[in-house]
C-alpha atoms as a PDB file:
ATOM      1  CA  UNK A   1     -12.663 -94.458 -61.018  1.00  0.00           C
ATOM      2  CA  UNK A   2     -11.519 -96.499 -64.154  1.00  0.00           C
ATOM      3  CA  UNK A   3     -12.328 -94.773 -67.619  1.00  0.00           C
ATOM      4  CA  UNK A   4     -13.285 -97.937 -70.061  1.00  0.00           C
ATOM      5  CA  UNK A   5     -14.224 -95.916 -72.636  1.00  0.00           C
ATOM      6  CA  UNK A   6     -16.552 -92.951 -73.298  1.00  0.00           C
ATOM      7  CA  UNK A   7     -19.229 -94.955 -72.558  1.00  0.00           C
ATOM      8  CA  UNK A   8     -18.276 -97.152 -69.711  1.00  0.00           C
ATOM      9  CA  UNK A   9     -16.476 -96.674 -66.338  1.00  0.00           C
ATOM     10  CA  UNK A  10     -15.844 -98.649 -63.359  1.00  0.00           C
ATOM     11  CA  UNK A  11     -16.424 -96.995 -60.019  1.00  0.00           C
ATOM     12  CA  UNK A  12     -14.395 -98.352 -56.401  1.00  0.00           C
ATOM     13  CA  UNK A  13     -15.457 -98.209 -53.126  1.00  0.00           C
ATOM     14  CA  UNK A  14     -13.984-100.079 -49.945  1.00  0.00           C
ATOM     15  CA  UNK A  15     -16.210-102.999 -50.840  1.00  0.00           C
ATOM     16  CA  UNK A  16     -16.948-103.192 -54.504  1.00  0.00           C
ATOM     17  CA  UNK A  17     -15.862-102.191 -58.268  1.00  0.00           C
ATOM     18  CA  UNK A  18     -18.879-100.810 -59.579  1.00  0.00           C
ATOM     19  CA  UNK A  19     -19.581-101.072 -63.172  1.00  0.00           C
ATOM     20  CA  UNK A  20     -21.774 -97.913 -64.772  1.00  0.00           C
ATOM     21  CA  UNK A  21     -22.827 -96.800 -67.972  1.00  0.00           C
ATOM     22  CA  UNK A  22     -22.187 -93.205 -68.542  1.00  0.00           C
ATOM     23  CA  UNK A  23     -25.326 -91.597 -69.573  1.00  0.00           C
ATOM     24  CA  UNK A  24     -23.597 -88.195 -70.957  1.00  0.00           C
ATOM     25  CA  UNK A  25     -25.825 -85.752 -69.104  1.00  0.00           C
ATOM     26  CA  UNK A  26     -25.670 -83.973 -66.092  1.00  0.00           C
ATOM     27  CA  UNK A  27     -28.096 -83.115 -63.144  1.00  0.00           C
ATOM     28  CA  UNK A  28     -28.561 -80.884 -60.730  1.00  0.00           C
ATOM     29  CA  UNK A  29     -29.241 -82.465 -57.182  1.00  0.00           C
ATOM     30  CA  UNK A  30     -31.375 -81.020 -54.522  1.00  0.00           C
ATOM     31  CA  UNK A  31     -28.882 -78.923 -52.923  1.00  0.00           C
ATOM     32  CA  UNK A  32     -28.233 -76.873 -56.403  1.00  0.00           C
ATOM     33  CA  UNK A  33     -24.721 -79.355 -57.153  1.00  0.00           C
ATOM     34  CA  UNK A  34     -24.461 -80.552 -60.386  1.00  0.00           C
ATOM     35  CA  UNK A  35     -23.877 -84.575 -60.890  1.00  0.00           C
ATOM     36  CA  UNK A  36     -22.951 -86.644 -63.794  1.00  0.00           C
ATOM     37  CA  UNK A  37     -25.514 -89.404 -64.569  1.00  0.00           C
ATOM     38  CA  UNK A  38     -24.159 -93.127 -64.430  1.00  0.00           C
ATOM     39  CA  UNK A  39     -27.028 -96.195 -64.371  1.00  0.00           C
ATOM     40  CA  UNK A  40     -25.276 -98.677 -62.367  1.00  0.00           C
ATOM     41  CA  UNK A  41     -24.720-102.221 -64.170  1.00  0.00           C
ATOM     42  CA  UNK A  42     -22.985-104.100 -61.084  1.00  0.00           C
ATOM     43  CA  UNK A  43     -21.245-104.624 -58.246  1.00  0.00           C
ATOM     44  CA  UNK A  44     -18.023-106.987 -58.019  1.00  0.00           C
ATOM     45  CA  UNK A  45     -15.759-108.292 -55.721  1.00  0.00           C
ATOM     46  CA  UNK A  46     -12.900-107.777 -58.449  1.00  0.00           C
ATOM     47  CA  UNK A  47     -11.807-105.399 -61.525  1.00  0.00           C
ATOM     48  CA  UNK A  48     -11.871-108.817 -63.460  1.00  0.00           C
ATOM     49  CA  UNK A  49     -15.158-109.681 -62.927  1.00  0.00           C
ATOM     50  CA  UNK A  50     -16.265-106.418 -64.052  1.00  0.00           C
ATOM     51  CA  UNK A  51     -14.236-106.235 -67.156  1.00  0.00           C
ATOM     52  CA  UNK A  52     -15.786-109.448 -67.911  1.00  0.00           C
ATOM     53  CA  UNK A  53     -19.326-108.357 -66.985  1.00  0.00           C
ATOM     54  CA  UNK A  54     -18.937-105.015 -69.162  1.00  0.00           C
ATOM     55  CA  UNK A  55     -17.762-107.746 -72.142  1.00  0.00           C
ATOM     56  CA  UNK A  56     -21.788-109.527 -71.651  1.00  0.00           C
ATOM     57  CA  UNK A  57     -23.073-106.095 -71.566  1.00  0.00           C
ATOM     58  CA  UNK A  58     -21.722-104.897 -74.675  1.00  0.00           C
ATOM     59  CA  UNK A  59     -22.782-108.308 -76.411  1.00  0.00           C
ATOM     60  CA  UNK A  60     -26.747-108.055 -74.910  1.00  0.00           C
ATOM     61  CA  UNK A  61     -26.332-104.510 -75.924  1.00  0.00           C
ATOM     62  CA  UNK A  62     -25.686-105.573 -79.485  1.00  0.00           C
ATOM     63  CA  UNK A  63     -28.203-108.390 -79.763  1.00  0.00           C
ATOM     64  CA  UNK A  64     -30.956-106.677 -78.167  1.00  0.00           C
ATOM     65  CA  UNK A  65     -30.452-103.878 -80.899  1.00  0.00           C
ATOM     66  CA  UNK A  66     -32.207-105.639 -83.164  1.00  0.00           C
ATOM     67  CA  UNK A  67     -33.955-108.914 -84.649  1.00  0.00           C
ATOM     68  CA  UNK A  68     -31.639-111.560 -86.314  1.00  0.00           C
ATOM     69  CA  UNK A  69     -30.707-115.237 -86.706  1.00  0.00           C
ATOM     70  CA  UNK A  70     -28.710-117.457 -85.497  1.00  0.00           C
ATOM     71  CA  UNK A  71     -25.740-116.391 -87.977  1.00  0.00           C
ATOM     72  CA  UNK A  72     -26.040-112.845 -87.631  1.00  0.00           C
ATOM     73  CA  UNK A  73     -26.341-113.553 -83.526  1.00  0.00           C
ATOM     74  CA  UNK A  74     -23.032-115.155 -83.404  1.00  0.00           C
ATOM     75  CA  UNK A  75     -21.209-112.790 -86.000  1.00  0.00           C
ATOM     76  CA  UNK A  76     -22.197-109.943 -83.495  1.00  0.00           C
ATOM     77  CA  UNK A  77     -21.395-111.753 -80.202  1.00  0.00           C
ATOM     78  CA  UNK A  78     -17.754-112.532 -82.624  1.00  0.00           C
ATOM     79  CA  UNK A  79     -17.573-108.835 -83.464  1.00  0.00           C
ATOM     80  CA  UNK A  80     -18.372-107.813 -79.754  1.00  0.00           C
ATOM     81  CA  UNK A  81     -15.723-109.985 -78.088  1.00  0.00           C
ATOM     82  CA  UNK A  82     -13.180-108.483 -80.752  1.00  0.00           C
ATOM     83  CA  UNK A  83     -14.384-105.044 -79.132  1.00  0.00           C
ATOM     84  CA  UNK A  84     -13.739-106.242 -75.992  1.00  0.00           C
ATOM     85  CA  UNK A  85     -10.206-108.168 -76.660  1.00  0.00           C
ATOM     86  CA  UNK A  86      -9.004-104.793 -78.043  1.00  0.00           C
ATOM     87  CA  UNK A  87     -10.251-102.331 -75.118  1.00  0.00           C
ATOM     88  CA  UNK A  88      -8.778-104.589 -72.430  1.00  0.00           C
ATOM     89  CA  UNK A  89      -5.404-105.489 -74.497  1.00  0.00           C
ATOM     90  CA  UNK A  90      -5.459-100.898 -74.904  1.00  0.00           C
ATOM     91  CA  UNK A  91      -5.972-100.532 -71.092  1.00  0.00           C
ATOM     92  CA  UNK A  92      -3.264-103.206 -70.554  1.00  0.00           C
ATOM     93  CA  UNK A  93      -0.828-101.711 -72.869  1.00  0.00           C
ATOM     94  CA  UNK A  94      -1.267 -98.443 -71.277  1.00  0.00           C
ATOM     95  CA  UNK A  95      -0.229 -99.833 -68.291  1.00  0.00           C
ATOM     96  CA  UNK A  96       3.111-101.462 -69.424  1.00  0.00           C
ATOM     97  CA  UNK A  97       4.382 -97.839 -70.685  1.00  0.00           C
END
């Protein structure tokens, strides 16, 4: 698994990168275990594509947040990518130490 942020992870199996949302709860299954809660955004072939697909969800998150114009729209898509430039350039950083 690959920790975004608090809010966002990205999940690998043999076939996929999964990006989920963390929902910050917990549940207990059937069989009395206790699960964290993730809704499931995607399924990718690459961790690329899913870095890029957690970029649209943070913008649709923002726009969808409320009513606004055309001006307002692209300030938050602006604001949202700026999010996103710094998150990936953090993770990549990370990496290089």
């Amino acid at each position: 698994m690959i920790r975004i942020n608090d809010d966002w992870i990205i999940d690998v199996d043999e076939h996929n990168y999964i990006l989920k949302r963390d929902m910050h709860t917990d549940r207990i299954r059937k069989d009395g275990k206790v699960e964290h809660v993730y809704t499931i955004k995607g399924y990718f072939s690459s961790p690329d594509k899913a870095l890029k697909s957690f970029g649209e969800e943070i913008i649709r998150d923002r726009l969808k947040a409320s009513e606004m114009g055309l001006p307002e729209a692209v300030q938050a898509i602006r604001e949202c990518i700026g999010e996103w430039t710094q998150t990936v350039r953090k993770i990549m950083s990370e990496e290089s130490v």
